[in-house]
C-alpha atoms as a PDB file:
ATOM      1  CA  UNK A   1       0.000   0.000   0.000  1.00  0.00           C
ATOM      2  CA  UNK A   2       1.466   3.219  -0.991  1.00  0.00           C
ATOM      3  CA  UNK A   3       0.355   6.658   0.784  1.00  0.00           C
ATOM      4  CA  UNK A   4       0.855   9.618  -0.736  1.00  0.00           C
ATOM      5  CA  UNK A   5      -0.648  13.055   0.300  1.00  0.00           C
ATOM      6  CA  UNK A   6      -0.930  16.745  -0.822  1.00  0.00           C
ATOM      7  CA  UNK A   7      -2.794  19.651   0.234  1.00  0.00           C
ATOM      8  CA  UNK A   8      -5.316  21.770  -2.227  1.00  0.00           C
ATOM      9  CA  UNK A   9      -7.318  24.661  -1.030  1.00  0.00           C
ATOM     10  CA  UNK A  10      -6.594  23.796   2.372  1.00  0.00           C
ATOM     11  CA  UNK A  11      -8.045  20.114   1.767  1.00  0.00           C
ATOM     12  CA  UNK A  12      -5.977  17.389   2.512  1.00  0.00           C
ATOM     13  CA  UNK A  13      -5.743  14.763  -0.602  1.00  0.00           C
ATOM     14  CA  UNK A  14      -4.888  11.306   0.612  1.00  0.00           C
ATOM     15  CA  UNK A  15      -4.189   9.016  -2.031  1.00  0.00           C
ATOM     16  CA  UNK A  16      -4.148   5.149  -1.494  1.00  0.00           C
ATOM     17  CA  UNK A  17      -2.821   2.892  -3.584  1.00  0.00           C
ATOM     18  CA  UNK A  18      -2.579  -1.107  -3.872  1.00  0.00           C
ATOM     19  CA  UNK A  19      -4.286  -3.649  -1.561  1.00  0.00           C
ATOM     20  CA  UNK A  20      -5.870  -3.062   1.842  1.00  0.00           C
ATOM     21  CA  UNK A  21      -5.668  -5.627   3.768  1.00  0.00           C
ATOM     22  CA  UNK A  22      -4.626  -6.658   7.053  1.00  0.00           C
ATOM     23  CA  UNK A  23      -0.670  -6.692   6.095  1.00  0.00           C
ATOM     24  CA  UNK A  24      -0.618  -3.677   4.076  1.00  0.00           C
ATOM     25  CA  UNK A  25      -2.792  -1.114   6.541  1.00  0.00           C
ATOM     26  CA  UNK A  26      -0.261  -0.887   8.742  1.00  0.00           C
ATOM     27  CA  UNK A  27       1.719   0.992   7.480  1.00  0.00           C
ATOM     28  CA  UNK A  28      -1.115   3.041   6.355  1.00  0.00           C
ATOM     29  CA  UNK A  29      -2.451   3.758   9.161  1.00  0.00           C
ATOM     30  CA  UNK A  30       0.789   5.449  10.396  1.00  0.00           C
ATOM     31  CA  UNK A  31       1.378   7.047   7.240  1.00  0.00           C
ATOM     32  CA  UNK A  32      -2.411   8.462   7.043  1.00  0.00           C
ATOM     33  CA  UNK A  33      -2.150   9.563  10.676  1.00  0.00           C
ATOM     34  CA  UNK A  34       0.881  11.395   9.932  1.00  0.00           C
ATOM     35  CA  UNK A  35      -0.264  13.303   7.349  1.00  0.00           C
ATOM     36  CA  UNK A  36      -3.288  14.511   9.571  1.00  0.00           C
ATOM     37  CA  UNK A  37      -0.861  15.062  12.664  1.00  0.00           C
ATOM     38  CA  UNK A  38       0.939  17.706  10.210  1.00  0.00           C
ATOM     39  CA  UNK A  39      -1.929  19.087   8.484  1.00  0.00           C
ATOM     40  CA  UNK A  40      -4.303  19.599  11.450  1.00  0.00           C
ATOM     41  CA  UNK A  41      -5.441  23.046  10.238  1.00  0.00           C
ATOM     42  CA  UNK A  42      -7.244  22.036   7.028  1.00  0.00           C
ATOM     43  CA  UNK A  43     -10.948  22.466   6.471  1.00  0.00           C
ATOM     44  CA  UNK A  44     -11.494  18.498   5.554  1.00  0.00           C
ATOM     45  CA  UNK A  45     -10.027  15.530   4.503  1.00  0.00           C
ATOM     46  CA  UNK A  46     -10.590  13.385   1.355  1.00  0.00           C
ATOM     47  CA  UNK A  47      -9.397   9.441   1.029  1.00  0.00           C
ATOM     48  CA  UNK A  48      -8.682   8.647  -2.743  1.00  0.00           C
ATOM     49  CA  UNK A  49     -10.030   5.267  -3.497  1.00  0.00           C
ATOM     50  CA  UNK A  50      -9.130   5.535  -6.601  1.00  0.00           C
ATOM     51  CA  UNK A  51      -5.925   2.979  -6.689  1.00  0.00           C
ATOM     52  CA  UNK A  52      -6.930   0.970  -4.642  1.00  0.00           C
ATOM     53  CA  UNK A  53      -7.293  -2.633  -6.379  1.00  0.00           C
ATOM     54  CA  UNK A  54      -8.481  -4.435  -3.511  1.00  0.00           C
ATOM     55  CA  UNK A  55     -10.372  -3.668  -0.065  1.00  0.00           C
ATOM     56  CA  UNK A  56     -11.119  -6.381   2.602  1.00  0.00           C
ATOM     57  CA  UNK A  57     -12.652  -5.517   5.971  1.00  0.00           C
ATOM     58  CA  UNK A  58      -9.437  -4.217   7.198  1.00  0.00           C
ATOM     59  CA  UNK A  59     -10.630  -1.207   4.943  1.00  0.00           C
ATOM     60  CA  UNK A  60     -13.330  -0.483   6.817  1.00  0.00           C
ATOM     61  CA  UNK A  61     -11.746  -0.370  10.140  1.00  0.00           C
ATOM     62  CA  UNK A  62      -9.068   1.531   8.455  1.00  0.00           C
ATOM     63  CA  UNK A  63     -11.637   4.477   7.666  1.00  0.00           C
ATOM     64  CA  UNK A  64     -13.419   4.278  11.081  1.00  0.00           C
ATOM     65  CA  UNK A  65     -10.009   4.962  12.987  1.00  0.00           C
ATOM     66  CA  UNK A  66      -8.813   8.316  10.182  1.00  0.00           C
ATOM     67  CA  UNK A  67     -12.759   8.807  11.058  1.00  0.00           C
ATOM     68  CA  UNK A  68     -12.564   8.743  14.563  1.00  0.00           C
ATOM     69  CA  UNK A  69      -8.930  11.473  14.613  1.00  0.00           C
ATOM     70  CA  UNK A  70     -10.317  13.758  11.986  1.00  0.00           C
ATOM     71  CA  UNK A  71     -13.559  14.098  13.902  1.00  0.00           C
ATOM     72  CA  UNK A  72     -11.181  14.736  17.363  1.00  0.00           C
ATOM     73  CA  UNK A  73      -9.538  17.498  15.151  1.00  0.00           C
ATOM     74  CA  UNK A  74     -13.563  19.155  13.877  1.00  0.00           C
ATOM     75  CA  UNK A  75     -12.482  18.088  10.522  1.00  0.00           C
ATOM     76  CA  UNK A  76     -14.819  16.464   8.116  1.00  0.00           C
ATOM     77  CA  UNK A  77     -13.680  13.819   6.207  1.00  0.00           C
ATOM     78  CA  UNK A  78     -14.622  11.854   2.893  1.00  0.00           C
ATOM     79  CA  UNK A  79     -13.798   8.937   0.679  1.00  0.00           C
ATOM     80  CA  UNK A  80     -13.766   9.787  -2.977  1.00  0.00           C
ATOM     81  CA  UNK A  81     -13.285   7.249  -6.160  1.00  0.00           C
ATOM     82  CA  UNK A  82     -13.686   3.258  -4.838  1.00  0.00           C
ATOM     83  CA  UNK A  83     -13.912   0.755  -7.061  1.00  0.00           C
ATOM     84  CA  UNK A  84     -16.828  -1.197  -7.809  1.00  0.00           C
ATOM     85  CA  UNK A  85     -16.018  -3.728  -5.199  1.00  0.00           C
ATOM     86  CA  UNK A  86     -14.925  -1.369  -2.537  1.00  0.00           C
ATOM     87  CA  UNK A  87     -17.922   0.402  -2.634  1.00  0.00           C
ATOM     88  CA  UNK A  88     -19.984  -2.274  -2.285  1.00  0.00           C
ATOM     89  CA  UNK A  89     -18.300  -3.305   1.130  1.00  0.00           C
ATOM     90  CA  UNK A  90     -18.566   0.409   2.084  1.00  0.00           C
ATOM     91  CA  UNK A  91     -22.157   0.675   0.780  1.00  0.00           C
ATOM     92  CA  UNK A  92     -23.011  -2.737   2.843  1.00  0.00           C
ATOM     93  CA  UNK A  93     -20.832  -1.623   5.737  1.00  0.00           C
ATOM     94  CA  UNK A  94     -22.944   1.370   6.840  1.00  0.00           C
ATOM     95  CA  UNK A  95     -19.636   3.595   6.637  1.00  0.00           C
ATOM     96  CA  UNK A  96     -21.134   6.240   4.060  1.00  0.00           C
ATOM     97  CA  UNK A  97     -23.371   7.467   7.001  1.00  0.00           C
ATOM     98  CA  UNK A  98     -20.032   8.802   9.183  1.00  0.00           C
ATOM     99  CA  UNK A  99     -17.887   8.833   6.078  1.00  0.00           C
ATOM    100  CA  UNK A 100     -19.629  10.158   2.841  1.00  0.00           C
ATOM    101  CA  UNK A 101     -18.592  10.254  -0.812  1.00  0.00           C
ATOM    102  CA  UNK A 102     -16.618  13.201  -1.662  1.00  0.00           C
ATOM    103  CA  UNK A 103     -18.899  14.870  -5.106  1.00  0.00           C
END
């Protein structure tokens, strides 16, 4: 899984990349929470789905946690892009009512 992040309009960008699973979101996590950590100050966050080939439920609990610090820091934040099949385990998950598709 590679992180990568930039800042737009003071929007944090958050691009994912590869497979999310158990292994890989690790190292996500840490990245992801570092790039909020340093960019505390922006008016939301958005998760780019985009790349990201394959999602298990790891994914889910993945979002929930980058939920769960934005929301500590008042900033909203949204997933933007999934795949066909990682929308569906959002969709099914629930996660689109704390988490919502970026437009």
């Amino acid at each position: 899984m590679v992180v990568t992040g930039y800042i737009r309009d003071r929007i944090l960008y958050i691009n994912l990349s590869g497979e999310m699973d158990e292994y890989s979101s690790r190292e996500a996590r840490s990245r992801c929470d570092r790039l909020i950590d340093e960019n505390s100050n922006v008016k939301k966050i958005i998760i780019d789905l985009s790349e990201v080939a394959f999602m298990d439920s790891t994914g889910i609990g993945f979002l929930i946690g980058r939920y769960k610090k934005a929301d500590k820091l008042n900033v909203p934040i949204y997933v933007q892009k999934p795949n066909f099949s990682a929308d569906k385990i959002l969709n099914l998950s629930g996660i689109y009512s704390i988490i919502p598709k970026a437009e």
